[in-house]
Protein backbone atom coordinates (compact mmCIF):
# COMPACT_ATOMS: atom_id res chain seq x y z
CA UNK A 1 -76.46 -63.42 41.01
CA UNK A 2 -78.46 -61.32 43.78
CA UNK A 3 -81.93 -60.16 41.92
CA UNK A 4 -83.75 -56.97 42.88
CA UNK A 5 -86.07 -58.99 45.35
CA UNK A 6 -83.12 -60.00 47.39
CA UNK A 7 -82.27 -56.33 47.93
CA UNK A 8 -85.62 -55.49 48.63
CA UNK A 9 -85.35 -58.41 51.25
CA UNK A 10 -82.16 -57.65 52.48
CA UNK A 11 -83.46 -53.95 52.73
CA UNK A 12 -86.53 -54.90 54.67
CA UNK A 13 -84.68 -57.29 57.25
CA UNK A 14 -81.62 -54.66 57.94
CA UNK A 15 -83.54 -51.12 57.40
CA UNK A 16 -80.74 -49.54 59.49
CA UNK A 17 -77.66 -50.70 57.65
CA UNK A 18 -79.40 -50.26 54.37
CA UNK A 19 -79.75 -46.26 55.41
CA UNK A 20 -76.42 -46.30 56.22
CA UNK A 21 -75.19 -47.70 53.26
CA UNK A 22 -77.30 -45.43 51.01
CA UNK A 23 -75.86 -42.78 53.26
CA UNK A 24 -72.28 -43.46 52.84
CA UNK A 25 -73.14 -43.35 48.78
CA UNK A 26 -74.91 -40.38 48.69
CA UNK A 27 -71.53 -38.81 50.71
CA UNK A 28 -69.38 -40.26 48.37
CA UNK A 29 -70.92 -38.92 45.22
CA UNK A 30 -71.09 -35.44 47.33
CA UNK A 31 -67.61 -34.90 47.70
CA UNK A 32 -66.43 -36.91 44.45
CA UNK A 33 -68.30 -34.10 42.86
CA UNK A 34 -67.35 -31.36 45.27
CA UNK A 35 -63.47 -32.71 44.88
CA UNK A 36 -63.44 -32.67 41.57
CA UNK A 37 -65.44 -28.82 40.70
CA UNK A 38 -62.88 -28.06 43.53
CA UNK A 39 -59.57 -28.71 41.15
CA UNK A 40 -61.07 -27.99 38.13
CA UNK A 41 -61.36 -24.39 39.54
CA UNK A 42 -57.88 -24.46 40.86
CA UNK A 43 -57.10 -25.47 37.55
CA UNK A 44 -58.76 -22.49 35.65
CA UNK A 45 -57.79 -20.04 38.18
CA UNK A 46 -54.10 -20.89 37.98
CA UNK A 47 -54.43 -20.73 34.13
CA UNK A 48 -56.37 -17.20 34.52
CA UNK A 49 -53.27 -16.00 36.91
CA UNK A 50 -50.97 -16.87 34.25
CA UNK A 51 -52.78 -15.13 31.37
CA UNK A 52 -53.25 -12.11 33.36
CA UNK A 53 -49.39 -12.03 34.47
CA UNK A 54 -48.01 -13.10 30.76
CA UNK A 55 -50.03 -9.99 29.42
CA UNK A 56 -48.89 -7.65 32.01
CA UNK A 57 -45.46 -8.49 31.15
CA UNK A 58 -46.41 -8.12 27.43
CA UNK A 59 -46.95 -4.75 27.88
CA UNK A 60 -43.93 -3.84 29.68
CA UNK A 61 -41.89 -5.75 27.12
CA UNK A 62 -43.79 -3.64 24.72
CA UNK A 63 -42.25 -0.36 26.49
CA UNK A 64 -39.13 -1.26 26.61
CA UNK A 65 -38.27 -2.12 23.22
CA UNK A 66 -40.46 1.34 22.64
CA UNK A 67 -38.30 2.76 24.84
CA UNK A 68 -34.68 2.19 22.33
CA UNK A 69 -36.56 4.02 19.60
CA UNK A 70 -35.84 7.25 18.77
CA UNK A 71 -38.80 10.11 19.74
CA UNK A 72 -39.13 13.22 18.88
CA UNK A 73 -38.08 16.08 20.14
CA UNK A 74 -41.39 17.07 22.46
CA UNK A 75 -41.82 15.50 25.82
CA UNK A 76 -42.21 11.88 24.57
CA UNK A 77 -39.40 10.41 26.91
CA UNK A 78 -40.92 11.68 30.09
CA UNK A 79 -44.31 10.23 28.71
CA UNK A 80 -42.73 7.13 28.03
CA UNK A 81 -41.03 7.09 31.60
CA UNK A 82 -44.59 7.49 33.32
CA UNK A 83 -46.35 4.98 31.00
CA UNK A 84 -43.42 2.03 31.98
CA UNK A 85 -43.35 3.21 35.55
CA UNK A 86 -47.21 3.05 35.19
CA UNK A 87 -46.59 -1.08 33.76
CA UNK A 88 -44.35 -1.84 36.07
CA UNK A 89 -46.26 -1.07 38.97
CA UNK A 90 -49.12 -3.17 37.54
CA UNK A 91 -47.17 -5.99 36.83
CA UNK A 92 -45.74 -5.99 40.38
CA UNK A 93 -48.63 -6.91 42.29
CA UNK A 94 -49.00 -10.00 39.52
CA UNK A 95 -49.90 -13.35 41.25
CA UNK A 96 -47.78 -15.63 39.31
CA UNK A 97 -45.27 -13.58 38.82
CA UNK A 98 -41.36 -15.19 40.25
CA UNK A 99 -39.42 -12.90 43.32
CA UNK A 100 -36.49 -12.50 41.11
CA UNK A 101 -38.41 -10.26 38.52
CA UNK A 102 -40.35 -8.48 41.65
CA UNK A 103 -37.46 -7.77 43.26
CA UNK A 104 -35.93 -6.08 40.23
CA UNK A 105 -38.78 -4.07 39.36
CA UNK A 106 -39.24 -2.82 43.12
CA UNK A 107 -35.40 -1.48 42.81
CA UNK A 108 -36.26 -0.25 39.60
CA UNK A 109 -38.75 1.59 40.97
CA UNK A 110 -37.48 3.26 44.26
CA UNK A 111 -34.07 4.15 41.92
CA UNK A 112 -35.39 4.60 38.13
CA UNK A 113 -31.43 4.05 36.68
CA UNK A 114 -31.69 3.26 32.99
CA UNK A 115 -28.76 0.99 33.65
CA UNK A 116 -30.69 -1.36 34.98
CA UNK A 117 -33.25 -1.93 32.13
CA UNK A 118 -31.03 -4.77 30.19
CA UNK A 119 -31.18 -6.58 33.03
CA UNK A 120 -34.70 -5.88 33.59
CA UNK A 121 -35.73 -6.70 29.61
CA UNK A 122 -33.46 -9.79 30.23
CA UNK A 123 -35.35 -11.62 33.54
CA UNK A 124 -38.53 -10.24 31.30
CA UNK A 125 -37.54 -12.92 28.94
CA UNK A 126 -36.59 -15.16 30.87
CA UNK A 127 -40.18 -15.09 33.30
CA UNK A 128 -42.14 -14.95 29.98
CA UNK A 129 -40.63 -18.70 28.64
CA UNK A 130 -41.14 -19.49 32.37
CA UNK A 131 -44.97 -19.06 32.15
CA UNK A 132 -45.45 -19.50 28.83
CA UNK A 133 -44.24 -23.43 29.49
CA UNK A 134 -46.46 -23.77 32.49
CA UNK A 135 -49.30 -22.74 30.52
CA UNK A 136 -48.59 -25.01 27.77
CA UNK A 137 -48.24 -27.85 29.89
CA UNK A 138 -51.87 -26.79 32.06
CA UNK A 139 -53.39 -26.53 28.50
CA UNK A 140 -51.87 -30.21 27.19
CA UNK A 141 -53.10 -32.05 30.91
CA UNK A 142 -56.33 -30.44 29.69
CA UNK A 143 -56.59 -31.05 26.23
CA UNK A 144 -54.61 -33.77 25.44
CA UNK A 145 -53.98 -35.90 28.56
CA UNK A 146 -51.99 -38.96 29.05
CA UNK A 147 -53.23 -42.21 29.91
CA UNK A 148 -51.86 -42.16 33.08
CA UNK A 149 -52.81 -38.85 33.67
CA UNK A 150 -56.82 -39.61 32.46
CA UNK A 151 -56.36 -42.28 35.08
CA UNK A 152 -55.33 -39.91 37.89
CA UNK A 153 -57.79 -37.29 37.32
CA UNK A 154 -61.02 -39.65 37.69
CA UNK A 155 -58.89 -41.01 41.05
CA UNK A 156 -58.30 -38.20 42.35
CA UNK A 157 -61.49 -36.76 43.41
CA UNK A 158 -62.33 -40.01 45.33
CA UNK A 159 -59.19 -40.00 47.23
CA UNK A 160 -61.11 -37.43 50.09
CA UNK A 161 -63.91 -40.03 50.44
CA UNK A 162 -61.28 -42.47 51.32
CA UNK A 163 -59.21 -40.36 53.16
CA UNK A 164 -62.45 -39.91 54.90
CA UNK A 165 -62.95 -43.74 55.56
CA UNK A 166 -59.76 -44.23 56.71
CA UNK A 167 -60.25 -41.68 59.07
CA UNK A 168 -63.40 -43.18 60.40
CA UNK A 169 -61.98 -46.79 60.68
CA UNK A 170 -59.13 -45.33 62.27
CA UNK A 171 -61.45 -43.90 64.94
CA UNK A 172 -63.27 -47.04 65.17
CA UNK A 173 -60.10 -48.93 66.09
CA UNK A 174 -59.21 -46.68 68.48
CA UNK A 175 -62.64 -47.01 70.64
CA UNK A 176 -62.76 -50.84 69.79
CA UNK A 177 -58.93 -51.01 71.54
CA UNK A 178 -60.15 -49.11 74.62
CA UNK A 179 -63.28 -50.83 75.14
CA UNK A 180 -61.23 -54.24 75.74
CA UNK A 181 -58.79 -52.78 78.35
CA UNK A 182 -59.13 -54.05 81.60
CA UNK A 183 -60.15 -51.39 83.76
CA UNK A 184 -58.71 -50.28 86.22
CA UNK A 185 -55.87 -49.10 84.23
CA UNK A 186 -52.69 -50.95 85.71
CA UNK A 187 -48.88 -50.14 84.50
CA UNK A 188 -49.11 -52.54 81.75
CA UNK A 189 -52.18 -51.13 80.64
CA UNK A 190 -50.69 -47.47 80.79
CA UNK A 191 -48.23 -48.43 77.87
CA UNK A 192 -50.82 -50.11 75.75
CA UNK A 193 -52.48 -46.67 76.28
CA UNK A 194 -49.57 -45.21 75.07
CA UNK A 195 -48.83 -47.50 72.20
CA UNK A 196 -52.70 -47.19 70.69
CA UNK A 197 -52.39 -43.09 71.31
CA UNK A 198 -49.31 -43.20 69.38
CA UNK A 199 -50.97 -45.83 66.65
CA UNK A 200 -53.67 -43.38 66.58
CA UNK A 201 -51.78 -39.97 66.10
CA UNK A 202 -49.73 -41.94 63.29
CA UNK A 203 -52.58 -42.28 61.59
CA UNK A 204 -53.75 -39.22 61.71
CA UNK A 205 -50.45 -37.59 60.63
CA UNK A 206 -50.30 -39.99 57.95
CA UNK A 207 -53.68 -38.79 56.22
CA UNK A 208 -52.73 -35.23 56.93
CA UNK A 209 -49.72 -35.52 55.01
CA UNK A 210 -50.68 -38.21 52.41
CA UNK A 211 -53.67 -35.69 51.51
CA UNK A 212 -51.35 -32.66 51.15
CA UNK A 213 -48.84 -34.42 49.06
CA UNK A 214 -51.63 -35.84 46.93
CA UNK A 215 -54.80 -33.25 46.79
CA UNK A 216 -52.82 -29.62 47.20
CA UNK A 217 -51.59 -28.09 43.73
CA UNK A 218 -48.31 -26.98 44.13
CA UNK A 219 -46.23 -24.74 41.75
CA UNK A 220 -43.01 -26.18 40.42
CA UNK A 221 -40.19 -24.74 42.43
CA UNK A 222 -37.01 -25.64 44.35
CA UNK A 223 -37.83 -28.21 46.77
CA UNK A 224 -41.33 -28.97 46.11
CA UNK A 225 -40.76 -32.41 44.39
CA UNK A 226 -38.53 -33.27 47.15
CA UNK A 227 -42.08 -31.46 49.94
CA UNK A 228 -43.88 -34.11 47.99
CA UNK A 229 -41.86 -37.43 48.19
CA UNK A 230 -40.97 -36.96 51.74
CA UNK A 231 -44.68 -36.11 52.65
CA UNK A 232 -45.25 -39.55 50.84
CA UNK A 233 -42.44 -41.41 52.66
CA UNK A 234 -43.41 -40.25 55.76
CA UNK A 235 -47.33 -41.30 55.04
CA UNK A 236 -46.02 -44.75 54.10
CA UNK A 237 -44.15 -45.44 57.38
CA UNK A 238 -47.19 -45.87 58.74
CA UNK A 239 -47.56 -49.47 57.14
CA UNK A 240 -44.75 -50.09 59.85
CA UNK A 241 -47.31 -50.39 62.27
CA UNK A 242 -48.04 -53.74 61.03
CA UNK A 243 -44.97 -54.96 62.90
CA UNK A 244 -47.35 -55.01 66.04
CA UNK A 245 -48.84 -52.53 68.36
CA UNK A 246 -45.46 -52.02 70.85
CA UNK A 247 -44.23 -50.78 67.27
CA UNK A 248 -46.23 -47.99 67.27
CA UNK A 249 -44.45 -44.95 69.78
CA UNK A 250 -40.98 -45.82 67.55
CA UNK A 251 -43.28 -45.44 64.28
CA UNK A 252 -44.51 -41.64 65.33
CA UNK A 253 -41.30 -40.89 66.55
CA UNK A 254 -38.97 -41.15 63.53
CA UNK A 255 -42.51 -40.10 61.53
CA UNK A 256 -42.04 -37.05 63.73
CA UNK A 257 -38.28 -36.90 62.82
CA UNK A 258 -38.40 -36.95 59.34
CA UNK A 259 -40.83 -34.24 59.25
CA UNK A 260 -38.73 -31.61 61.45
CA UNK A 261 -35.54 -32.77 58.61
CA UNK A 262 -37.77 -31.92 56.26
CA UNK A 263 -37.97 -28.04 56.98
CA UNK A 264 -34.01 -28.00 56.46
CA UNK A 265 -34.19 -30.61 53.26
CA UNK A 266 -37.15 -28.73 51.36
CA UNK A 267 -36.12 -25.01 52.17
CA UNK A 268 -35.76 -23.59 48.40
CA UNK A 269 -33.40 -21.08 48.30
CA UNK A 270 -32.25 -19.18 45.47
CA UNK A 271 -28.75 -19.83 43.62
CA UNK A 272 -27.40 -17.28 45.93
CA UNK A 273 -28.23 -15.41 49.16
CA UNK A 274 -29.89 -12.54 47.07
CA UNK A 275 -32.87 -11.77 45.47
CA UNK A 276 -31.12 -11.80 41.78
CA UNK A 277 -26.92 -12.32 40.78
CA UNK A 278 -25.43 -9.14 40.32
CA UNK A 279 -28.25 -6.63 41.59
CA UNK A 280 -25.94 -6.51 45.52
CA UNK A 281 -22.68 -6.05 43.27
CA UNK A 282 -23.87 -2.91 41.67
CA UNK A 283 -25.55 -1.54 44.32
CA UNK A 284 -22.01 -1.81 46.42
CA UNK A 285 -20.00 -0.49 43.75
CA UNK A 286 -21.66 2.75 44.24
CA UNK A 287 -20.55 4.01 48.01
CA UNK A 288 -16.52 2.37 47.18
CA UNK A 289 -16.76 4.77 43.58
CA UNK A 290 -18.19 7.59 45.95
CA UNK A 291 -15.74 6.89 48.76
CA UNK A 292 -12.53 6.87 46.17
CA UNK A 293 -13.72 9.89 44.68
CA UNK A 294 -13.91 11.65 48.15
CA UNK A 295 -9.86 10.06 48.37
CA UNK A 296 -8.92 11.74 45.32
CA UNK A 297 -10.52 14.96 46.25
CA UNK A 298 -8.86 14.99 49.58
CA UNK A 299 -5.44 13.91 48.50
CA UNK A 300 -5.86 16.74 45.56
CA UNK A 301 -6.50 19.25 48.31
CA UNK A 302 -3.59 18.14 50.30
């Protein structure tokens, strides 16, 4: 067992690695804390988004249902209209709140047709359950995590630090590699050049993506689970490299392939090629009813 008069030795013979060293700690404490104020703020300002949207649709939930009641006969309706037009405009510009719902309240609102309030109190409902259960799941991760997930919340905030390292080894390879090339460069020496540039940018890519698959928040939504694996995949292909360095330019390039697939694998679209089912239906039935009536009329005057 090393006592504390062996460090102090050690410390005293090697002054310059023992700076280092206490160096490198002092950085990874730094942004172990910095990492992990930084997702606990993402945290609470994703649950503060949701509060703020679930009572702004609240309210106009409120006015609708106010709306079906009977009013007197003073100029309550037109009050009423204002107040939900009012709502509805405020719950528009709502962070968390789905395109589905925002595109049916912007229709709403450049063609007020009561006809379209079912379907408005309807996706209401459904978007409330919809951030009511991500709130409920951000406020059991909080409250009453998992093992697993108690695990993965004291790892994550170290995973920049060694993203960091791996970063700076990586570099370190690199200039190791070039100082033992014979110089001058000769064709054979060209492609090793090419082989430790590609090695290199692998790396790189791989940390890029293996830190946005594992440190950026994203919300649930179509093709985000499948963003995340392949940004994993992809990170992972770099252990290919172990093959041996002529490996490396075939490594990047189906690292590089997989990547451009994935903008045609992840693209989330809706159900259908519209912002909500049934919204382009009714606003097409309207010029074919106007153009049969102007049929009728003709074939009346005729």
């Amino acid at each position: 067992m090393v006592s504390p008069s062996d460090w102090l030795v050690w410390i005293e013979a090697h002054p310059v690695r023992a700076g280092l060293a206490a160096l490198a700690v002092i950085l990874f404490l730094w942004l172990y804390i910095t990492a992990r104020r930084i997702f606990l703020q993402a945290e609470l300002q994703r649950m503060s988004l949701l509060d703020d949207s679930l009572e702004r649709l609240a309210l106009v939930s409120a006015q609708l249902r106010a709306a079906h009641e009977p009013h007197e006969p003073q100029e309550q309706p037109d009050r009423a209209e204002a107040v939900l037009t009012e709502r509805l405009e405020a719950l528009r510009i709502a962070a968390a709140l789905g395109t589905d719902l925002r595109g049916q309240i912007t229709v709403y609102l450049d063609d007020p047709d009561p006809a379209r309030l079912a379907r408005l109190a309807r996706t209401l409902s459904r978007e409330s359950e919809r951030l009511l259960d991500e709130r409920d799941k951000l406020v059991a991760r909080r409250e009453r995590p998992g093992w697993g997930h108690t695990l993965w919340l004291q790892l994550r905030p170290a995973l920049p630090a060694a993203m960091l390292a791996a970063a700076l080894a990586l570099c370190a390879w690199l200039a190791q590699a070039l100082d033992t090339l014979p110089r001058p460069y000769g064709s054979a020496e060209v492609w090793t050049l090419a082989c430790l540039a590609s090695r290199f940018l692998s790396g790189v890519f791989s940390l890029l993506l293996l830190g946005s698959a594992l440190l950026v928040s994203r919300r649930s939504a179509a093709g985000s689970l499948l963003a995340r694996m392949l940004a994993l995949v992809i990170a992972l292909l770099f252990l290919l490299h172990g093959i041996g360095l002529e490996a490396a330019p075939y490594v990047l390039t189906v690292q590089l392939l997989l990547y451009a697939l994935g903008f045609r694998w992840t693209d989330g679209k809706p159900r259908k090629a519209r912002p909500f089912p049934g919204h382009y239906d009714l606003l097409e039935d309207e010029p074919a009813t106007s153009t049969n009536e102007s049929r009728r009329e003709s074939g009346a005057d005729s």
